[in-house]
C-alpha atoms as a PDB file:
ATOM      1  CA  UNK A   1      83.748 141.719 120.597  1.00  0.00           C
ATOM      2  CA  UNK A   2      85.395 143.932 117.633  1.00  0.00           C
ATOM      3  CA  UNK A   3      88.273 145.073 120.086  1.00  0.00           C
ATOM      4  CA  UNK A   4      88.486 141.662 121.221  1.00  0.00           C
ATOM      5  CA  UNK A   5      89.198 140.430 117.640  1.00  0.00           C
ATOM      6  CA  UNK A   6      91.478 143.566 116.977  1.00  0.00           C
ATOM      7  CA  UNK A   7      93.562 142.319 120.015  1.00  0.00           C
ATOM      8  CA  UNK A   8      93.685 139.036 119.804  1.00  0.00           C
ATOM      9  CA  UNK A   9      96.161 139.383 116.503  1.00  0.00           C
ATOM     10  CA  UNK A  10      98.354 142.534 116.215  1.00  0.00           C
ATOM     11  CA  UNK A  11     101.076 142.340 112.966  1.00  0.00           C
ATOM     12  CA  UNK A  12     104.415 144.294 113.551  1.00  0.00           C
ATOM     13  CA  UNK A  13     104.185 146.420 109.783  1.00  0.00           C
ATOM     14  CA  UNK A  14     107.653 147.579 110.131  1.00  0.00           C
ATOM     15  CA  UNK A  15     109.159 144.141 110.654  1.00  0.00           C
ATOM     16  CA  UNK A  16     106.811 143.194 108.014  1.00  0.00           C
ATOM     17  CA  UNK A  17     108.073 146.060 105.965  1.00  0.00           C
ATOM     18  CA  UNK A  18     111.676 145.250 106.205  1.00  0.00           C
ATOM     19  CA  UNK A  19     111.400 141.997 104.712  1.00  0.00           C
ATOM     20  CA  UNK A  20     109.832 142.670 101.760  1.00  0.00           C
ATOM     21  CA  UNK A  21     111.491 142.871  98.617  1.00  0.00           C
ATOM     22  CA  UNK A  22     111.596 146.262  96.640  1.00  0.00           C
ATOM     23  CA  UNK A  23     109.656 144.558  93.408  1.00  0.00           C
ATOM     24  CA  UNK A  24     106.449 144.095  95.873  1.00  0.00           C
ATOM     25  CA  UNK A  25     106.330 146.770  97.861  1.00  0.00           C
ATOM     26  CA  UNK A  26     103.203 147.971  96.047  1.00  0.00           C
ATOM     27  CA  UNK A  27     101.610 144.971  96.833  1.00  0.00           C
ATOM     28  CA  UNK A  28     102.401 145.327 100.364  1.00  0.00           C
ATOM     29  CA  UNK A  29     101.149 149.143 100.728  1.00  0.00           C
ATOM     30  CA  UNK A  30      98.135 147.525  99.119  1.00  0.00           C
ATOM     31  CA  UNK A  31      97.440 144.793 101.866  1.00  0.00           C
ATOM     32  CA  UNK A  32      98.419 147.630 104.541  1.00  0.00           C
ATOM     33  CA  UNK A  33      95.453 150.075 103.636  1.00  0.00           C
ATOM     34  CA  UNK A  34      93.648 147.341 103.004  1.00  0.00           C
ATOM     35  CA  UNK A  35      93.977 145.917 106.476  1.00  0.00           C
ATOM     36  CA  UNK A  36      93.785 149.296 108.025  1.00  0.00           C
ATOM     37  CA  UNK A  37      90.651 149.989 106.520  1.00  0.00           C
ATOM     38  CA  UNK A  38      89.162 146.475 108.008  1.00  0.00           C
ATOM     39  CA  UNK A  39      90.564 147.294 111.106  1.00  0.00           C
ATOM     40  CA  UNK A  40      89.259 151.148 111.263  1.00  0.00           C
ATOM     41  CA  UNK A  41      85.588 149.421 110.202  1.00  0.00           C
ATOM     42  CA  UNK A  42      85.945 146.270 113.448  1.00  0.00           C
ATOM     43  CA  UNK A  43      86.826 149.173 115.214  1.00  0.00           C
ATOM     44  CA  UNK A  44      84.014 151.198 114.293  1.00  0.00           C
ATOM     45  CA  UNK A  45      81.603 148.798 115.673  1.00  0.00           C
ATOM     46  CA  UNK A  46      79.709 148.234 119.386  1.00  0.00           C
ATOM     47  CA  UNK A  47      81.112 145.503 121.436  1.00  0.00           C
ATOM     48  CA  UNK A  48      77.482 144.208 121.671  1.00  0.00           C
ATOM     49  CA  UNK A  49      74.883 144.673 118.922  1.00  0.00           C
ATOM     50  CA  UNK A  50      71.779 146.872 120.530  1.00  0.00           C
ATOM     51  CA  UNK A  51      69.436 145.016 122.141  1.00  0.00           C
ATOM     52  CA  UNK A  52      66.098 144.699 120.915  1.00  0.00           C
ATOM     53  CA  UNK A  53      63.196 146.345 122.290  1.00  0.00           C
ATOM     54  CA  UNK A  54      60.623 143.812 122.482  1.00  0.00           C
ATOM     55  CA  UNK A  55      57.750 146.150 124.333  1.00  0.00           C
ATOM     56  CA  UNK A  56      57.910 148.350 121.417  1.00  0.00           C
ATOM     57  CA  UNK A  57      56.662 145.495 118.970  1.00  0.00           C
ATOM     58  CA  UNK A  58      54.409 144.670 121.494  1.00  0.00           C
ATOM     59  CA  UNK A  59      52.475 147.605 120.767  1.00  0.00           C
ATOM     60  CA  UNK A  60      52.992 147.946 117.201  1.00  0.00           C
ATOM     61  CA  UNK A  61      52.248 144.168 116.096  1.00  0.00           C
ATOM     62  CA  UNK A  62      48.564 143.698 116.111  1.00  0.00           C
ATOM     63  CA  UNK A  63      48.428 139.997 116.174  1.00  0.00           C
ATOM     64  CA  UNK A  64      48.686 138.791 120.180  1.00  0.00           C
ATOM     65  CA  UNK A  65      51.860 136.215 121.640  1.00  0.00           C
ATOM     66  CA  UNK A  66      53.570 137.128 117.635  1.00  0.00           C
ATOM     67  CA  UNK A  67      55.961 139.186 118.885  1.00  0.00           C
ATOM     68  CA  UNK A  68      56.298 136.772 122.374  1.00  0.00           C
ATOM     69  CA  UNK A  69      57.076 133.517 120.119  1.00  0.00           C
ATOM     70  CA  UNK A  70      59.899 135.667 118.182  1.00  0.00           C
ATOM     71  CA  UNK A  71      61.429 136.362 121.488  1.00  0.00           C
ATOM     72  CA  UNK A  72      61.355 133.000 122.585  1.00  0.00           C
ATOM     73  CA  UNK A  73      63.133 132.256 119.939  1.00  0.00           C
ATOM     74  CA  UNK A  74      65.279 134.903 119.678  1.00  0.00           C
ATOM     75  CA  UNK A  75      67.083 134.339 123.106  1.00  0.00           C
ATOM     76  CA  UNK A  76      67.201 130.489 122.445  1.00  0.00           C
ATOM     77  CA  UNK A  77      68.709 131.271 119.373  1.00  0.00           C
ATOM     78  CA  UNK A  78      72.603 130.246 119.720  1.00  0.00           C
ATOM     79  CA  UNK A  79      74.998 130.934 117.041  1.00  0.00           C
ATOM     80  CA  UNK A  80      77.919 128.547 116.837  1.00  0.00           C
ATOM     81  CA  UNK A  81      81.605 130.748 116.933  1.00  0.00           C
ATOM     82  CA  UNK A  82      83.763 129.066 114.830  1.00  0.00           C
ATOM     83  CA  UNK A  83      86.591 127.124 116.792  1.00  0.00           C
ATOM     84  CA  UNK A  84      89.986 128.108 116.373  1.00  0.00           C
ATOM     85  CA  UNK A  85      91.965 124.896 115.465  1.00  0.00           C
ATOM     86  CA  UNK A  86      94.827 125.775 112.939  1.00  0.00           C
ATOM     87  CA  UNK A  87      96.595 128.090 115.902  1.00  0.00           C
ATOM     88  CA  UNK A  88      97.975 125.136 118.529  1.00  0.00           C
ATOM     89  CA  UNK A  89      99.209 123.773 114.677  1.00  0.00           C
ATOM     90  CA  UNK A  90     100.888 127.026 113.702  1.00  0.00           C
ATOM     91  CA  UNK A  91     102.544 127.501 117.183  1.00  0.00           C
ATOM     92  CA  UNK A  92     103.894 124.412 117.013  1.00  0.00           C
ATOM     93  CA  UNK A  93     105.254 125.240 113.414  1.00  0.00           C
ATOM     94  CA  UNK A  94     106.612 128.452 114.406  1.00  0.00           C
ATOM     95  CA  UNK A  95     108.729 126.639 117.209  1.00  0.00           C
ATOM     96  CA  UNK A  96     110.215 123.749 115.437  1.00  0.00           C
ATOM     97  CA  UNK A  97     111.080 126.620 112.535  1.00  0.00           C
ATOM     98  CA  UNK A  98     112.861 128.665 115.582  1.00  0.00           C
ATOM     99  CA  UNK A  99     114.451 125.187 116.626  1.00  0.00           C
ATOM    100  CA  UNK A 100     115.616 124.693 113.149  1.00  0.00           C
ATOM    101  CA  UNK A 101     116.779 128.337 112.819  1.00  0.00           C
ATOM    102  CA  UNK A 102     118.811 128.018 115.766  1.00  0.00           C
ATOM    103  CA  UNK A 103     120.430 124.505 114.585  1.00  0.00           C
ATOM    104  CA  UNK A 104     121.030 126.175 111.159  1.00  0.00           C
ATOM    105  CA  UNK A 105     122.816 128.925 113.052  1.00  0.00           C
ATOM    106  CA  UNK A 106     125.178 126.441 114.901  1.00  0.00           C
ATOM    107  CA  UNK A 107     125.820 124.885 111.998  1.00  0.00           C
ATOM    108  CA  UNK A 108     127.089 128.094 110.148  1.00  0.00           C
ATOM    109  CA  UNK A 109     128.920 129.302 113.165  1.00  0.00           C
ATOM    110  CA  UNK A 110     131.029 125.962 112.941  1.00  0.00           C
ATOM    111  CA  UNK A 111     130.882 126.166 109.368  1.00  0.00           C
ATOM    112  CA  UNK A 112     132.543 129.856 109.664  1.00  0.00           C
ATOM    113  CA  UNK A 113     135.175 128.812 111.804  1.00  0.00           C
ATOM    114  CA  UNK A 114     135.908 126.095 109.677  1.00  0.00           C
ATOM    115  CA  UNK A 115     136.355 128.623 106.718  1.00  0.00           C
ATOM    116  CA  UNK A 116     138.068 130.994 108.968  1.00  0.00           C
ATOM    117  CA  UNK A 117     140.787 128.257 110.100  1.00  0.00           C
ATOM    118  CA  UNK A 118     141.102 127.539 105.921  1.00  0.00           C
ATOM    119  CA  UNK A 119     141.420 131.310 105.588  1.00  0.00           C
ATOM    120  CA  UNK A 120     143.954 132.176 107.636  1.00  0.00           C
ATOM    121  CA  UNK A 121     146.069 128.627 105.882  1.00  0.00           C
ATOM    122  CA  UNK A 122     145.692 130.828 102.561  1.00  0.00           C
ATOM    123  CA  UNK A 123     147.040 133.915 103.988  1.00  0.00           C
ATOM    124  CA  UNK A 124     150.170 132.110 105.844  1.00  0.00           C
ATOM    125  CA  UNK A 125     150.924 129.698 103.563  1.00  0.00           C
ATOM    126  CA  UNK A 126     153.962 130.380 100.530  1.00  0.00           C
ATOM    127  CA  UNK A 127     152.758 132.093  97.652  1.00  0.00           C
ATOM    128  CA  UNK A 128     152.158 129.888  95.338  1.00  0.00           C
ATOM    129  CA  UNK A 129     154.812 130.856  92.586  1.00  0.00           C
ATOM    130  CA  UNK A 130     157.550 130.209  95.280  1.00  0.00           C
ATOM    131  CA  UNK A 131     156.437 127.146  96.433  1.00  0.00           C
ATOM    132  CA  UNK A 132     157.969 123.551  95.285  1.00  0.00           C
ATOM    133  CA  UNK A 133     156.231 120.426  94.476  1.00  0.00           C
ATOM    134  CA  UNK A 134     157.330 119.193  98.058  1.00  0.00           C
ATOM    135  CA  UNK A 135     155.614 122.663  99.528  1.00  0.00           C
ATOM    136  CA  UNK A 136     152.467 122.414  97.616  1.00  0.00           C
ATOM    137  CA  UNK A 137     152.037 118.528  98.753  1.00  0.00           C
ATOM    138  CA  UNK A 138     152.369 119.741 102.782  1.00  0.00           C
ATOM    139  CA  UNK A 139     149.867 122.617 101.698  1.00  0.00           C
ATOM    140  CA  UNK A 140     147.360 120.828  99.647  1.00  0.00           C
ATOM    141  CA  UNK A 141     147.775 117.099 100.259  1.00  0.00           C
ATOM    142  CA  UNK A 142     145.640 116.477  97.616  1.00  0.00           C
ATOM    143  CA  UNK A 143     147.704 117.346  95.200  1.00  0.00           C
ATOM    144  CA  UNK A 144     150.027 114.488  95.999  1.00  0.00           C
ATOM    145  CA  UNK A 145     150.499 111.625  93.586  1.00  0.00           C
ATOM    146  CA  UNK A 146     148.980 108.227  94.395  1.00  0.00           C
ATOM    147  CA  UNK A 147     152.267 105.939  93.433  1.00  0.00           C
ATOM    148  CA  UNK A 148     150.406 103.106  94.726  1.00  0.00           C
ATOM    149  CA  UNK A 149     147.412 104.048  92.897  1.00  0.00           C
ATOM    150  CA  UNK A 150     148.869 105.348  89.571  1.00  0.00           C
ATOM    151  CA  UNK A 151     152.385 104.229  89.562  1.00  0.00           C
ATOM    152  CA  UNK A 152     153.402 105.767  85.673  1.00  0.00           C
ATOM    153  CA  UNK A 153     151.474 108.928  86.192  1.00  0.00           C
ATOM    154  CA  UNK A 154     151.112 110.877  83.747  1.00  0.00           C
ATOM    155  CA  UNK A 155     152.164 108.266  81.057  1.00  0.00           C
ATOM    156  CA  UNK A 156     150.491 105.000  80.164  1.00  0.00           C
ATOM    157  CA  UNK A 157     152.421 101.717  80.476  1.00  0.00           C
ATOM    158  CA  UNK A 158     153.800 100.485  77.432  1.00  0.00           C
ATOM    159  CA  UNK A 159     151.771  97.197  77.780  1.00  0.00           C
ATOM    160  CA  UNK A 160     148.502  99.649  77.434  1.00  0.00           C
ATOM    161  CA  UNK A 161     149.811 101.107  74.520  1.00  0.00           C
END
């Protein structure tokens, strides 16, 4: 049952290792040996606890059908295992935080081309202490002045005076 357990979860320390920051990597030595040491002790122990033997009880318990009744029991005794219902949860949260990994990946591959396309306007483009006002509105039409929208830019009208 102990290798079963020891199986049934095995961590990847080195992965583990690499993403831990340099500030806690005493904590994480700390939860390695500390794990190994739980591990070494599941490991240390029989698949099977030793069985009992009943005949020898037999013969050293005086009192007759004592030792009978505690084997009765003993073999109807059934110990609930605990049932595992957090993993089908975490699998599922594992893949919809691949799924979202994946989209956020997209994302800044479109993103970088974006930036790259933006980039490569910056290197082409006039430098900027060569460029006229009509240059720097085709580069940056942002820069361009509203008429419609702010017709005596940058001065007030005399009426708001």
């Amino acid at each position: 049952m102990a290798g079963r357990r020891v199986a049934l979860k095995a961590i990847d320390w080195v992965a583990f290792a690499e993403r831990v920051p340099p500030n806690q990597r005493s904590m994480f030595n700390a939860l390695k040996t500390r794990s190994d040491a739980i591990s070494a002790k599941l490991a240390s122990l029989p698949e099977a606890p030793s069985a009992i033997d009943w005949s020898h009880y037999k013969a050293a318990v005086a009192k007759a059908g004592m030792v009978d009744d505690f084997e009765a029991k003993f073999k109807a005794l059934q110990i609930p295992q605990p049932i595992d219902t957090q993993t089908s949860a975490i699998n599922a949260q594992e893949a919809e935080a691949n799924t979202n990994a994946l989209a956020y990946v997209e994302e800044s591959k479109a993103r970088i081309g974006q930036y790259e396309k933006e980039l490569d306007k910056f290197k082409n483009m006039i430098p900027f202490d060569q460029m006229t006002i009509e240059d720097l509105n085709e580069t940056f039409p942002e820069t361009k002045l509203d008429k419609a929208k702010h017709p005596y830019w940058p001065y007030k009208p005399i009426a708001e005076l």
